[in-house]
C-alpha atoms as a PDB file:
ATOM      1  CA  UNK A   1      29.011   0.893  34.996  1.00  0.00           C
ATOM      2  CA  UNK A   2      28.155  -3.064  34.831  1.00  0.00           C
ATOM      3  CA  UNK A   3      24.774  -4.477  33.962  1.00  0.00           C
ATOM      4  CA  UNK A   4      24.025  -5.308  37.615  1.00  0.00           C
ATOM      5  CA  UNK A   5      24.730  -1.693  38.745  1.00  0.00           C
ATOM      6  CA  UNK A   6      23.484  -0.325  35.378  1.00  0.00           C
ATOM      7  CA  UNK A   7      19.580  -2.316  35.992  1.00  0.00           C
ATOM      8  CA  UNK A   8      19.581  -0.365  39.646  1.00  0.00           C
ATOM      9  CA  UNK A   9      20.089   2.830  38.026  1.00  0.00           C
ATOM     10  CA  UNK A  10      17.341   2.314  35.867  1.00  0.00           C
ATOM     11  CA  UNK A  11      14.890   1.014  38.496  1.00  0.00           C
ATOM     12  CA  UNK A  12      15.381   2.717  41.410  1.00  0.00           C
ATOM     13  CA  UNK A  13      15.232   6.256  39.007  1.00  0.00           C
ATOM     14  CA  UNK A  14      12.213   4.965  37.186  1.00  0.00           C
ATOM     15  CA  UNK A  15      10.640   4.186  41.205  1.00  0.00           C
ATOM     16  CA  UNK A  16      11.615   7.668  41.878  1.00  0.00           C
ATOM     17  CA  UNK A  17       9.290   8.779  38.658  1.00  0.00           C
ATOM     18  CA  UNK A  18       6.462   7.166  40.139  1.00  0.00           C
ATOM     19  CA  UNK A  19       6.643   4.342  38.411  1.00  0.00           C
ATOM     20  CA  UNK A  20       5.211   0.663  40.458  1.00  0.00           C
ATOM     21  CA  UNK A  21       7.194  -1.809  39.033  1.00  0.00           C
ATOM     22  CA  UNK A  22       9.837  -2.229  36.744  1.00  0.00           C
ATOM     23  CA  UNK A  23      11.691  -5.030  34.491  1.00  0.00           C
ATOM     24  CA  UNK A  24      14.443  -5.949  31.741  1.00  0.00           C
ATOM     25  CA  UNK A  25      14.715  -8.264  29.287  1.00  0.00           C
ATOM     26  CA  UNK A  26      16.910  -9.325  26.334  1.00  0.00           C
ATOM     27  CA  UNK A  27      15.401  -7.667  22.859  1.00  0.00           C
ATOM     28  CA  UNK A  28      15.118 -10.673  20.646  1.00  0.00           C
ATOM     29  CA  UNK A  29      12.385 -12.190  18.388  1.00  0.00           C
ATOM     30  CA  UNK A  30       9.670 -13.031  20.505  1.00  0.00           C
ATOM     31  CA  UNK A  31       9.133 -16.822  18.597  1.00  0.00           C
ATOM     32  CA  UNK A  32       6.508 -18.243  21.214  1.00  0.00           C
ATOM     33  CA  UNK A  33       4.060 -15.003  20.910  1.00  0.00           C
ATOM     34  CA  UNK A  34       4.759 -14.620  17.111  1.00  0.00           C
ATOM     35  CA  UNK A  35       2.906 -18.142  16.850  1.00  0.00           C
ATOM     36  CA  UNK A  36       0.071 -16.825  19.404  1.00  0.00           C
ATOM     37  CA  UNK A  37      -0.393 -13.613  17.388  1.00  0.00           C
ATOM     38  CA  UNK A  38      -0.765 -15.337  14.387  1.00  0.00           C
ATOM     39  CA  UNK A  39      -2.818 -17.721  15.124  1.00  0.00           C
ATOM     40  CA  UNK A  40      -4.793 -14.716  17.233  1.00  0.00           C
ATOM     41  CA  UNK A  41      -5.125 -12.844  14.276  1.00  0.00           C
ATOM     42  CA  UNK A  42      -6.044 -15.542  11.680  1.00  0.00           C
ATOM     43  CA  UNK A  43      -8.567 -16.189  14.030  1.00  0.00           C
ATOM     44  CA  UNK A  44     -10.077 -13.066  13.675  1.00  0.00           C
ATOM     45  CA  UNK A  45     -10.035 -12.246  17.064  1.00  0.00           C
ATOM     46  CA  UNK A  46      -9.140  -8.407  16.295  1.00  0.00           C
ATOM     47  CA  UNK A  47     -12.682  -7.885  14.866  1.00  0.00           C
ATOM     48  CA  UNK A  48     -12.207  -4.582  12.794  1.00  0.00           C
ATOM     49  CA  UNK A  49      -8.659  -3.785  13.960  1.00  0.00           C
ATOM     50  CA  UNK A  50      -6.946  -4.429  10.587  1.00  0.00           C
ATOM     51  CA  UNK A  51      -3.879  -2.402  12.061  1.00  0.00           C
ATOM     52  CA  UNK A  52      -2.944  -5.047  14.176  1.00  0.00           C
ATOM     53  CA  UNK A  53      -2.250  -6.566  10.766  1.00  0.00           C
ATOM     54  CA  UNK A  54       0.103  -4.480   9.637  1.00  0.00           C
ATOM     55  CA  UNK A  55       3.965  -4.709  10.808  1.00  0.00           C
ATOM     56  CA  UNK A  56       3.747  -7.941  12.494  1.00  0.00           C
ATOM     57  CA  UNK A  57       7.916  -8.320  11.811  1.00  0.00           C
ATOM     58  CA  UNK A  58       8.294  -5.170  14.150  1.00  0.00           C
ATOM     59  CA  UNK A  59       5.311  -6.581  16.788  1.00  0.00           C
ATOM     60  CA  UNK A  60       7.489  -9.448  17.439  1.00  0.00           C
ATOM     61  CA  UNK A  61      11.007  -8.700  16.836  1.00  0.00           C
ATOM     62  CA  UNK A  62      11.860  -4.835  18.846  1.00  0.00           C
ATOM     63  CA  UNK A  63      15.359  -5.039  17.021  1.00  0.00           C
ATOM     64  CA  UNK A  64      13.403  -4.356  13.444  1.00  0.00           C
ATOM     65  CA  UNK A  65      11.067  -1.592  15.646  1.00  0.00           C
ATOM     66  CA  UNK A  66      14.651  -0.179  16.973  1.00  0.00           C
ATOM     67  CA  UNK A  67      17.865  -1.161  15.412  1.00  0.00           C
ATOM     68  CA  UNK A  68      20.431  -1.757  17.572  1.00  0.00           C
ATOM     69  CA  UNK A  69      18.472  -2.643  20.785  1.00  0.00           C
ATOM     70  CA  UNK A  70      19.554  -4.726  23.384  1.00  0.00           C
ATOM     71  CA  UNK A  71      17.133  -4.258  26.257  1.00  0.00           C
ATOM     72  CA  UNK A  72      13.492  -3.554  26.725  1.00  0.00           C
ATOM     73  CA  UNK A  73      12.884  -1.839  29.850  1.00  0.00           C
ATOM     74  CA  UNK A  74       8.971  -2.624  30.949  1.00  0.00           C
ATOM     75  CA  UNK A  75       7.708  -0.527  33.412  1.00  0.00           C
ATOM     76  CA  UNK A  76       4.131  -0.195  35.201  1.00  0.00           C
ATOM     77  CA  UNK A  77       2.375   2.781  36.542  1.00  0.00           C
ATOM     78  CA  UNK A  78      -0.430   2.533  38.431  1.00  0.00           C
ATOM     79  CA  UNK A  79      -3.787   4.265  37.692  1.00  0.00           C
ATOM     80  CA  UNK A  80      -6.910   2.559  40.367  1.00  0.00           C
ATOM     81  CA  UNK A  81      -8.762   5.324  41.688  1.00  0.00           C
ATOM     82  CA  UNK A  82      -9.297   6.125  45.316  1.00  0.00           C
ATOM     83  CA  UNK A  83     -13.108   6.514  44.418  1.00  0.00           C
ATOM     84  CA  UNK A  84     -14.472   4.321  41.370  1.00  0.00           C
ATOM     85  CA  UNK A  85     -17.737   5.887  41.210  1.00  0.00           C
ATOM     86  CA  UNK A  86     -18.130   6.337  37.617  1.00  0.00           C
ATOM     87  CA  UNK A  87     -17.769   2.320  37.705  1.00  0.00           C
ATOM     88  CA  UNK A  88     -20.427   1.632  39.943  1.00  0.00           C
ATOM     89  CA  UNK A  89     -23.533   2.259  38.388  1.00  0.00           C
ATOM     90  CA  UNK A  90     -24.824   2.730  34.304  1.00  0.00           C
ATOM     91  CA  UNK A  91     -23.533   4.396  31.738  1.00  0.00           C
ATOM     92  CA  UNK A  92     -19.905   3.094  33.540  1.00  0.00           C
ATOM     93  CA  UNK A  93     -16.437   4.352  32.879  1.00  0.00           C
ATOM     94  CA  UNK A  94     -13.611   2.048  32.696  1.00  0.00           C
ATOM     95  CA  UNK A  95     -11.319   3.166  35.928  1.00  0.00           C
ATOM     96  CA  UNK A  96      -8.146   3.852  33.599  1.00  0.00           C
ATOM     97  CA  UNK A  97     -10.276   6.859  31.639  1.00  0.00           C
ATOM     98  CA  UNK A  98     -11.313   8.648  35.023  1.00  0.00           C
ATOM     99  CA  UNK A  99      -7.874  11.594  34.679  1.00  0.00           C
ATOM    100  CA  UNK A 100      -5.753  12.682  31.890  1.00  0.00           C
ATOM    101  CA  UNK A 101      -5.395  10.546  28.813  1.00  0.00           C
ATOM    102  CA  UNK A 102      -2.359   8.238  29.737  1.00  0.00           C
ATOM    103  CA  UNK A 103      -0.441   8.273  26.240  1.00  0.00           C
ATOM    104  CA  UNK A 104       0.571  12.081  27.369  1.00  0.00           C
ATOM    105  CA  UNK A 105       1.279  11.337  31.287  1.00  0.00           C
ATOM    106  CA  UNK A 106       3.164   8.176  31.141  1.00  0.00           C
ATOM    107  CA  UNK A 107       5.030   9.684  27.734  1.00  0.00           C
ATOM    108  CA  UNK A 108       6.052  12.489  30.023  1.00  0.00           C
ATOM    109  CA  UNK A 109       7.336  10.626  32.867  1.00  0.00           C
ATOM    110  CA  UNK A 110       9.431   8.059  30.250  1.00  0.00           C
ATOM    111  CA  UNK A 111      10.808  11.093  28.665  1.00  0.00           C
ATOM    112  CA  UNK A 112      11.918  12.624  31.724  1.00  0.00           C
ATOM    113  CA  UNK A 113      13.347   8.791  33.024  1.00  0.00           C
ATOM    114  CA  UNK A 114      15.352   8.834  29.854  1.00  0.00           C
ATOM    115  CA  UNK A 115      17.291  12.216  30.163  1.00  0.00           C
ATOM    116  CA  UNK A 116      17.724  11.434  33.636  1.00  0.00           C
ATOM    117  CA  UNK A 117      19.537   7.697  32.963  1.00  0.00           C
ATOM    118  CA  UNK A 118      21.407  10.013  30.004  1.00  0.00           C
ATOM    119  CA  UNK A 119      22.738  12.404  32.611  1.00  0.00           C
ATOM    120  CA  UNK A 120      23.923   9.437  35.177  1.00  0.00           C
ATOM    121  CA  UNK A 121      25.301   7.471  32.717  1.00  0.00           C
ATOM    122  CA  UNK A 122      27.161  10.555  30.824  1.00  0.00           C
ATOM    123  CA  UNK A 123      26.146   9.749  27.251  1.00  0.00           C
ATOM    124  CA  UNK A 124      22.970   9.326  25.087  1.00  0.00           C
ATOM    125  CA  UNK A 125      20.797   6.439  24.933  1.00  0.00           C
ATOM    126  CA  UNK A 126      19.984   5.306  21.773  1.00  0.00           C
ATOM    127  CA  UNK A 127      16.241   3.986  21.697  1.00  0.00           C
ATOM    128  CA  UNK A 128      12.647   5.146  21.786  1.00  0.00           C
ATOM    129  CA  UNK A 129       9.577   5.243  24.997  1.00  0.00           C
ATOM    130  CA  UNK A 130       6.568   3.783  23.810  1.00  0.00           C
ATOM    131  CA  UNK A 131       2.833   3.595  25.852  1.00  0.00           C
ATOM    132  CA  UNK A 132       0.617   1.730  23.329  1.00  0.00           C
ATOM    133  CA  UNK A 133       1.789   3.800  20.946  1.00  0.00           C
ATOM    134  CA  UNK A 134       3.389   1.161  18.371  1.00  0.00           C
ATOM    135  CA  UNK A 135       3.634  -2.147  17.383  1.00  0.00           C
ATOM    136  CA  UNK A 136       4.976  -3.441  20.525  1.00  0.00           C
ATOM    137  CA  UNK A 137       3.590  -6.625  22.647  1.00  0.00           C
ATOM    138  CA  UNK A 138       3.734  -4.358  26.096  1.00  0.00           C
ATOM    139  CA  UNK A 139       1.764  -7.341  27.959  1.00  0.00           C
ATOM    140  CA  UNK A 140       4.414  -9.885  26.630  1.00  0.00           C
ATOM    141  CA  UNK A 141       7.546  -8.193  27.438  1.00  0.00           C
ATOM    142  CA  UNK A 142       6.305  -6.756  30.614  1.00  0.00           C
ATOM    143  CA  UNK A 143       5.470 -11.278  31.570  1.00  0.00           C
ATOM    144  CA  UNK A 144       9.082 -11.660  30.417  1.00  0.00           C
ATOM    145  CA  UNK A 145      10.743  -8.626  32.145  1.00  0.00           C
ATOM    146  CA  UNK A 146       9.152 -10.600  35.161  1.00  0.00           C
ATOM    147  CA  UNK A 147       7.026  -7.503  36.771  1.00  0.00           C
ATOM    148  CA  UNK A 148       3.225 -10.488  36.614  1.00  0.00           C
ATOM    149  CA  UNK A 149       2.628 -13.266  34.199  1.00  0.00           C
ATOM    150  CA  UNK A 150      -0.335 -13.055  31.726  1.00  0.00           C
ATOM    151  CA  UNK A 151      -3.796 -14.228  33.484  1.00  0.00           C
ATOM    152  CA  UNK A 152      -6.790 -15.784  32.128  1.00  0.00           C
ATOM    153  CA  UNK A 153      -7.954 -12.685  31.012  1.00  0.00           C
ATOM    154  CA  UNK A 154      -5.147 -11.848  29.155  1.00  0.00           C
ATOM    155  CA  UNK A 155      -3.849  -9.332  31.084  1.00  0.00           C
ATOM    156  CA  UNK A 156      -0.728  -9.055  33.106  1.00  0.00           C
ATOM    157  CA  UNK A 157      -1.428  -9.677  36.554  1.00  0.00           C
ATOM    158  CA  UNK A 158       1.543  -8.498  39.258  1.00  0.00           C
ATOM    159  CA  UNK A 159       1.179 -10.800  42.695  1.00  0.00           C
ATOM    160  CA  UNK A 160       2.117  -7.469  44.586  1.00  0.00           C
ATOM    161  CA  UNK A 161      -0.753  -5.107  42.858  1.00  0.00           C
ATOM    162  CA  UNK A 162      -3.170  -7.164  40.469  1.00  0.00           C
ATOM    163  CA  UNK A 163      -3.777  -5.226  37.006  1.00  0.00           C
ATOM    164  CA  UNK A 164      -4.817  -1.278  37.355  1.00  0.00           C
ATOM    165  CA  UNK A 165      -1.668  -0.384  35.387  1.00  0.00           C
ATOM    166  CA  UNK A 166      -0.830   1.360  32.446  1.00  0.00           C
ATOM    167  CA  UNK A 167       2.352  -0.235  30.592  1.00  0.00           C
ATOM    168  CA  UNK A 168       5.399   1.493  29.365  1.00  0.00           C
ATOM    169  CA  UNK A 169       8.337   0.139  27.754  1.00  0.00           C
ATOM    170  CA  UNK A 170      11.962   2.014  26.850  1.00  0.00           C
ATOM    171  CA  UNK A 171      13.644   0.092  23.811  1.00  0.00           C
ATOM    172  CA  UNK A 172      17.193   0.693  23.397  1.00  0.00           C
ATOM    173  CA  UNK A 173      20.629   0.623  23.077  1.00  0.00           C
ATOM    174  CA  UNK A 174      21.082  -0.250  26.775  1.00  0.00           C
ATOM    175  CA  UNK A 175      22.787  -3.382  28.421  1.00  0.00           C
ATOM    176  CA  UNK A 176      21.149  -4.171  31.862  1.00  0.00           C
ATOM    177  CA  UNK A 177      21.109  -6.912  33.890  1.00  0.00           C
ATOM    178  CA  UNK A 178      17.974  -8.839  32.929  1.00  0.00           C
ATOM    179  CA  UNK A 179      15.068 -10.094  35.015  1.00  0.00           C
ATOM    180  CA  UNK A 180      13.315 -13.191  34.856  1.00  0.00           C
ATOM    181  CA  UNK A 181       9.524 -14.027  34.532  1.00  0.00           C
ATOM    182  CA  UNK A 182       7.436 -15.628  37.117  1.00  0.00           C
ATOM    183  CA  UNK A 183       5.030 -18.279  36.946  1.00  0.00           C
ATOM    184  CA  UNK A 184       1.263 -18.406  36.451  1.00  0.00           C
ATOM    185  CA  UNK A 185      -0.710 -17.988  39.743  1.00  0.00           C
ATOM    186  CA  UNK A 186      -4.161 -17.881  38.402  1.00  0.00           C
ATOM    187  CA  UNK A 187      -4.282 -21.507  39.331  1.00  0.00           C
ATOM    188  CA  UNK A 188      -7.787 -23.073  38.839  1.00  0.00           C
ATOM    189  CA  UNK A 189      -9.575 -19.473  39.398  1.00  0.00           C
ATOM    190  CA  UNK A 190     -12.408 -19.234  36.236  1.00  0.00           C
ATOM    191  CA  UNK A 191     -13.826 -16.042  37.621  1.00  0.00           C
ATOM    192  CA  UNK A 192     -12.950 -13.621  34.736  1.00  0.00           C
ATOM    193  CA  UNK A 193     -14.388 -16.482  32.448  1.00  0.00           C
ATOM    194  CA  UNK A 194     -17.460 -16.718  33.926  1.00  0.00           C
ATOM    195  CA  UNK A 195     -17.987 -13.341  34.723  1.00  0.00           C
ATOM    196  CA  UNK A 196     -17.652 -11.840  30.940  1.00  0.00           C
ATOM    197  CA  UNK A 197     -21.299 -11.111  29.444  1.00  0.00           C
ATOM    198  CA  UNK A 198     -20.226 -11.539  26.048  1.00  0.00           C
ATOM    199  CA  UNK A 199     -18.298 -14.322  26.568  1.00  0.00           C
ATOM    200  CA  UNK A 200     -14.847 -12.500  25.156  1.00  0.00           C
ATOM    201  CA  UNK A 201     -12.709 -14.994  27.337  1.00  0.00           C
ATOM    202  CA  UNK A 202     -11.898 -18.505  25.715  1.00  0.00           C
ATOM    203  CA  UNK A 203     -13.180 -21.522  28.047  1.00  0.00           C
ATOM    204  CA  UNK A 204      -9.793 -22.445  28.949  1.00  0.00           C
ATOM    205  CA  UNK A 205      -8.771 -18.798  29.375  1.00  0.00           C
ATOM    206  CA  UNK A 206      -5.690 -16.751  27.951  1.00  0.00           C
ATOM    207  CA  UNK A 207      -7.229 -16.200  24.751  1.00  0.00           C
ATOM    208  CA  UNK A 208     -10.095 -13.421  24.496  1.00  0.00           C
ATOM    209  CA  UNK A 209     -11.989 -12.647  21.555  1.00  0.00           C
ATOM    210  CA  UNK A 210     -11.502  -9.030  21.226  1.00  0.00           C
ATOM    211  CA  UNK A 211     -14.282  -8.687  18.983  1.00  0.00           C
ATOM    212  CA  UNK A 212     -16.879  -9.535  21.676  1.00  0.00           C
ATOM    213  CA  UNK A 213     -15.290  -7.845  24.532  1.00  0.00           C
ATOM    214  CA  UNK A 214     -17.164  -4.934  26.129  1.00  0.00           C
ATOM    215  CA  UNK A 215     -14.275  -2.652  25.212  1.00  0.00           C
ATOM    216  CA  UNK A 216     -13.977  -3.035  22.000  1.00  0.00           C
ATOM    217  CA  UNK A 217     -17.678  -2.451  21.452  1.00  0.00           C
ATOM    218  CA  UNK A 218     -17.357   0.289  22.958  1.00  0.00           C
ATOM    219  CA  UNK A 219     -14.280   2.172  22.167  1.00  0.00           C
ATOM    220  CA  UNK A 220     -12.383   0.409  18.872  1.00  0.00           C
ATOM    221  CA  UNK A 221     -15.795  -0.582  17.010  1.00  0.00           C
ATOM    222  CA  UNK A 222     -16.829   2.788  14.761  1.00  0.00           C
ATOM    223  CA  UNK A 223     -19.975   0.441  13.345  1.00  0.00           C
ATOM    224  CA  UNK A 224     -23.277   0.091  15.021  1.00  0.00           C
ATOM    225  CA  UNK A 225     -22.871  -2.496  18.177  1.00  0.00           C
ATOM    226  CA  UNK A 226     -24.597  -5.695  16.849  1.00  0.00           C
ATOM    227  CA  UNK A 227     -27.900  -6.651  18.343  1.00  0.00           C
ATOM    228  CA  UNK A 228     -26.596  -9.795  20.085  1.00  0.00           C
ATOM    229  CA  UNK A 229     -24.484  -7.587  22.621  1.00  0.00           C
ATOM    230  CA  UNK A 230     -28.099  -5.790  23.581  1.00  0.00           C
ATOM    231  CA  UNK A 231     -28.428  -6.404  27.171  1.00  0.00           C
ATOM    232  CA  UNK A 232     -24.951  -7.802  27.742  1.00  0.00           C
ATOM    233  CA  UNK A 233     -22.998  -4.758  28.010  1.00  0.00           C
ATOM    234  CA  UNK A 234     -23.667  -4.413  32.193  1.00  0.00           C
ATOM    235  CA  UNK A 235     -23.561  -1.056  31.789  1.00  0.00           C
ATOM    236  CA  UNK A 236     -21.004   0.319  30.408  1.00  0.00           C
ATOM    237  CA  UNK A 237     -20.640   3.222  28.083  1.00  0.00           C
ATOM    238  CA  UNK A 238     -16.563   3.442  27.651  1.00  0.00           C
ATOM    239  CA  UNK A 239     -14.339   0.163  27.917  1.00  0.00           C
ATOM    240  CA  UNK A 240     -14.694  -2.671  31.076  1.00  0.00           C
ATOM    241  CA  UNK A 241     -13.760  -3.548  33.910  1.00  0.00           C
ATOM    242  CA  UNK A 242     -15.385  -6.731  34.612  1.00  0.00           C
ATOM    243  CA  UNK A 243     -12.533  -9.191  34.429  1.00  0.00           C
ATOM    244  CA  UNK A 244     -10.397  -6.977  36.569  1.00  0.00           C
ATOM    245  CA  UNK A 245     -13.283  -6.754  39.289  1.00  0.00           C
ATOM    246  CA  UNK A 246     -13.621 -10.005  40.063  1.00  0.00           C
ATOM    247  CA  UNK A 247     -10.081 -10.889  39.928  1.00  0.00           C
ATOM    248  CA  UNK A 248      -8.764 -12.107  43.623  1.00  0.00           C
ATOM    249  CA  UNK A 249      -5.401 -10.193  42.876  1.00  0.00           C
ATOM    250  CA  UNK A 250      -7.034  -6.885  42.707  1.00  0.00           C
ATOM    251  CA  UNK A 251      -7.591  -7.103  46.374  1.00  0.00           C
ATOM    252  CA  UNK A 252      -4.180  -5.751  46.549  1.00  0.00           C
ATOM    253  CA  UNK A 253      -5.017  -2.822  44.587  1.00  0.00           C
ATOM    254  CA  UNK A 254      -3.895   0.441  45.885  1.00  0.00           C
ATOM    255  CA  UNK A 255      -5.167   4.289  44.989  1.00  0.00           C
ATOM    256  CA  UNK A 256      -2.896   5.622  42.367  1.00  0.00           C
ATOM    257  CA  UNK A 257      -0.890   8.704  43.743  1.00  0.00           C
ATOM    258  CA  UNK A 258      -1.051  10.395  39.964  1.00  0.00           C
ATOM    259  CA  UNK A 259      -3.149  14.456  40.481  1.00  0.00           C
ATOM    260  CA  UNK A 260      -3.514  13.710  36.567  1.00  0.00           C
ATOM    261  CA  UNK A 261      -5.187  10.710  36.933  1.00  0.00           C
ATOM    262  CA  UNK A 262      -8.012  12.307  39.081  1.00  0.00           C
ATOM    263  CA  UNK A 263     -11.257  12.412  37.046  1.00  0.00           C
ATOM    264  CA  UNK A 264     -12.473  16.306  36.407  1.00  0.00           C
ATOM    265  CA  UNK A 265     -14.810  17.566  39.109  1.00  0.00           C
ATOM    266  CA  UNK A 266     -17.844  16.735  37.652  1.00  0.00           C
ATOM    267  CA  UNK A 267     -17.314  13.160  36.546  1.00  0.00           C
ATOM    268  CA  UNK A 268     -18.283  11.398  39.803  1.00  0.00           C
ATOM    269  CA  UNK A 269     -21.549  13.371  40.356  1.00  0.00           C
ATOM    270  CA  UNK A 270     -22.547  12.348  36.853  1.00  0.00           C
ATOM    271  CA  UNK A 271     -25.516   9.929  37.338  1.00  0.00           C
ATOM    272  CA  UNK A 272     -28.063   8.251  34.719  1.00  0.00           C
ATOM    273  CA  UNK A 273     -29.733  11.111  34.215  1.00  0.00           C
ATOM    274  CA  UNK A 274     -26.278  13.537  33.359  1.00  0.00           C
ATOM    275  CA  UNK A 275     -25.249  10.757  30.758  1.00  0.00           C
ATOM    276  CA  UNK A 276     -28.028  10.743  28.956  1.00  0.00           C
ATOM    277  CA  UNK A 277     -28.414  14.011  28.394  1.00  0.00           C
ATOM    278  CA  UNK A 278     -25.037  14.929  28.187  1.00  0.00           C
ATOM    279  CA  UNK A 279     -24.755  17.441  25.626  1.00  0.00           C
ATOM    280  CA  UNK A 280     -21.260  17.710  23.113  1.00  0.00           C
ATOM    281  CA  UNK A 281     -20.471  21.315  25.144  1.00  0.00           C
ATOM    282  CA  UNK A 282     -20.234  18.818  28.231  1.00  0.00           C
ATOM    283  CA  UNK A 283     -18.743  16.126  26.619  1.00  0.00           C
ATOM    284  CA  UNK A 284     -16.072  18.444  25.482  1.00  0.00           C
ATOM    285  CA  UNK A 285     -15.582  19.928  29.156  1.00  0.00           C
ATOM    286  CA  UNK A 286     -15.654  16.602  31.129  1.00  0.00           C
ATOM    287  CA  UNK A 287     -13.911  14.282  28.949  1.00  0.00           C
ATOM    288  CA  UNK A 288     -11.110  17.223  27.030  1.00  0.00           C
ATOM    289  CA  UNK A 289      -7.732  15.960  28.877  1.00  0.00           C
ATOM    290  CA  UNK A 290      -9.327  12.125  28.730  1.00  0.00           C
ATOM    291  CA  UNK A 291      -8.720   9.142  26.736  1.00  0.00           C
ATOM    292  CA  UNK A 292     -12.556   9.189  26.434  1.00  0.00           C
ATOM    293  CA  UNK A 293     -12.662  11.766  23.434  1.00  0.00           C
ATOM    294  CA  UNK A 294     -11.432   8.532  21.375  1.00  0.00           C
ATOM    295  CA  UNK A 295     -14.677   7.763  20.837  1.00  0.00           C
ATOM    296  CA  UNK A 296     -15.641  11.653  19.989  1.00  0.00           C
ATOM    297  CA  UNK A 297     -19.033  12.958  21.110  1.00  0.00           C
ATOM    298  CA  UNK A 298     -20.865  10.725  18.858  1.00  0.00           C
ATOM    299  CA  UNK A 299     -19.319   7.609  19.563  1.00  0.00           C
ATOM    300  CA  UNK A 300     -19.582   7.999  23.115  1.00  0.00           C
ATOM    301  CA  UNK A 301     -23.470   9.043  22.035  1.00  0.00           C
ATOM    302  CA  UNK A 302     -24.034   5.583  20.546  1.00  0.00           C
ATOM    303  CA  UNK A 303     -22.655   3.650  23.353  1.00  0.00           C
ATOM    304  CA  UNK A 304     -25.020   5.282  25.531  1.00  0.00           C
ATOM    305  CA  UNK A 305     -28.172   5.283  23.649  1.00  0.00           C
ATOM    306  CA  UNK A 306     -27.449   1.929  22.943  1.00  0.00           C
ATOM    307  CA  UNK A 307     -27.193   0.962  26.681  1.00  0.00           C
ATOM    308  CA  UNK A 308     -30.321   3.197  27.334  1.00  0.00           C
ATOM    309  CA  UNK A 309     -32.684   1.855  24.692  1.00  0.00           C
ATOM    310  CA  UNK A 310     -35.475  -0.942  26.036  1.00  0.00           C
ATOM    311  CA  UNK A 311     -34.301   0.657  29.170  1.00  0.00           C
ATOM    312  CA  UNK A 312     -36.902   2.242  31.627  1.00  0.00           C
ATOM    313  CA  UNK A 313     -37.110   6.684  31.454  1.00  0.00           C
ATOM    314  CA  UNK A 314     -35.194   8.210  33.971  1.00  0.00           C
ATOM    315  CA  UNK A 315     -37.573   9.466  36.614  1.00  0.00           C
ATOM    316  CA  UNK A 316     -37.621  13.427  37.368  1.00  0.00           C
END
């Protein structure tokens, strides 16, 4: 099998899988985003995420993360919900958070994509799946596997689809054709910029300070929120979606077609009132298959009381 034919094995299986969009590149040292990280990270934009310290050799360079690779595979799988009601109005949910967490769904699927290349191609791959699950720049690889280009935001946008995707990568042994990357079409657009309450996003865009973004706050931060955010969070209770809702390229955003991505039955009749007096017994039964219990009961607690305090009582 030759690269060319090799590359449509992989893509048209992984399309089969459910997957929206996939790409190849070279593995090699990443030198332009080693000198972005660094300088990311010097700059303290990772706020209390001293992990993203730690094996930056491996972050930038998949041949130390898997010896022998030739190829990452970056592949997209799309998670916007038909109906985004937990979004719409306080405590919000960040869209990707609605269904099952994704680390187990999309782990599944690369799994399966894997023994299924194996059996075509007649011999074992040697390599490892990863969904933000190690020191790997998914965003990065996915811009130079060509499947969107990194926006303003910082987060890949795909011309065909926007950015309600989860990304996957499969580092390996493997000798595909490769893909090449596409060019920036965000253009003169400043609406993520201006639309972030904490002012996260850089002036000039592609550079956000993760320590003032709404998901951070709310998800990575295990300290008290600090009082400058109070009244700047718009609402939201676990992660944002801000800077994806006002992006133009989300128009093209289509419903998912994932039955674990759909939120448990009684997420989207949750209102004000449910959230705040949402009990750890609930918690537990809403949010037990979700990426939410990162936060645990507590956390998700804090975010909400926080959101609720200076805040008018729910009328009975």
């Amino acid at each position: 099998m030759n690269p060319t034919q090799l590359a449509t094995l992989i893509k048209t299986t992984a399309y089969d899988l459910g997957f929206g969009f996939v790409g190849i590149a070279r593995a090699e040292r990443m030198e332009p985003e080693e000198a972005r990280l660094e300088a990311w990270l010097n700059a303290g934009h990772h706020g209390t995420m001293r992990w993203m310290e730690n094996h930056f050799d491996k972050r930038v360079d998949p041949t130390k993360l898997v010896p022998g690779a030739r190829s990452v595979v970056s592949l997209l799988y799309n998670y916007f919900p038909a109906d985004d009601t937990p979004s719409r109005e306080a405590p919000k949910l960040a869209r990707y958070a609605y269904g099952e967490d994704y680390h187990r769904v999309v782990r599944g699927k690369l799994r399966e994509l894997v023994a299924r290349l194996e059996e075509s191609i007649g011999a074992p791959i040697d390599g490892r799946v990863f969904v933000d699950s190690a020191p790997v720049l998914e965003r990065d690889w996915a811009a130079r596997a060509g499947t969107g280009w990194t926006g303003k935001n910082t987060l890949l946008l795909n011309p065909k689809a926007g950015s309600y995707f989860f990304l996957a990568e499969i580092i390996s042994d493997l000798a595909p054709a490769t893909d090449t990357g596409i060019r920036d079409h965000c253009g003169t657009c400043t609406r993520c910029i201006e639309a972030c309450p904490t002012e996260a996003i850089s002036p000039a865009g592609y550079v956000v300070d993760g320590s003032r973004c709404i998901s951070y706050l709310t998800i990575e931060l295990r300290e008290a929120i600090p009082e400058e955010f109070r009244g700047r969070m718009e609402g939201w209770a676990f992660g944002c979606d801000i800077c994806q809702e006002v992006c133009p390229w989300n128009r093209f955003s289509t419903p998912h077609r994932e039955p674990a991505f759909e939120p448990h039955p009684d997420l989207p009749g949750m209102g004000e009132r449910e959230w705040r007096e949402m009990t750890e017994e609930v918690f537990r039964r809403v949010f037990q298959k979700s990426a939410v219990k990162r936060t645990k009961f507590s956390g998700l607690r804090r975010n909400i009381d926080f959101l609720a305090e200076g805040t008018d009582p729910v009328e009975d």
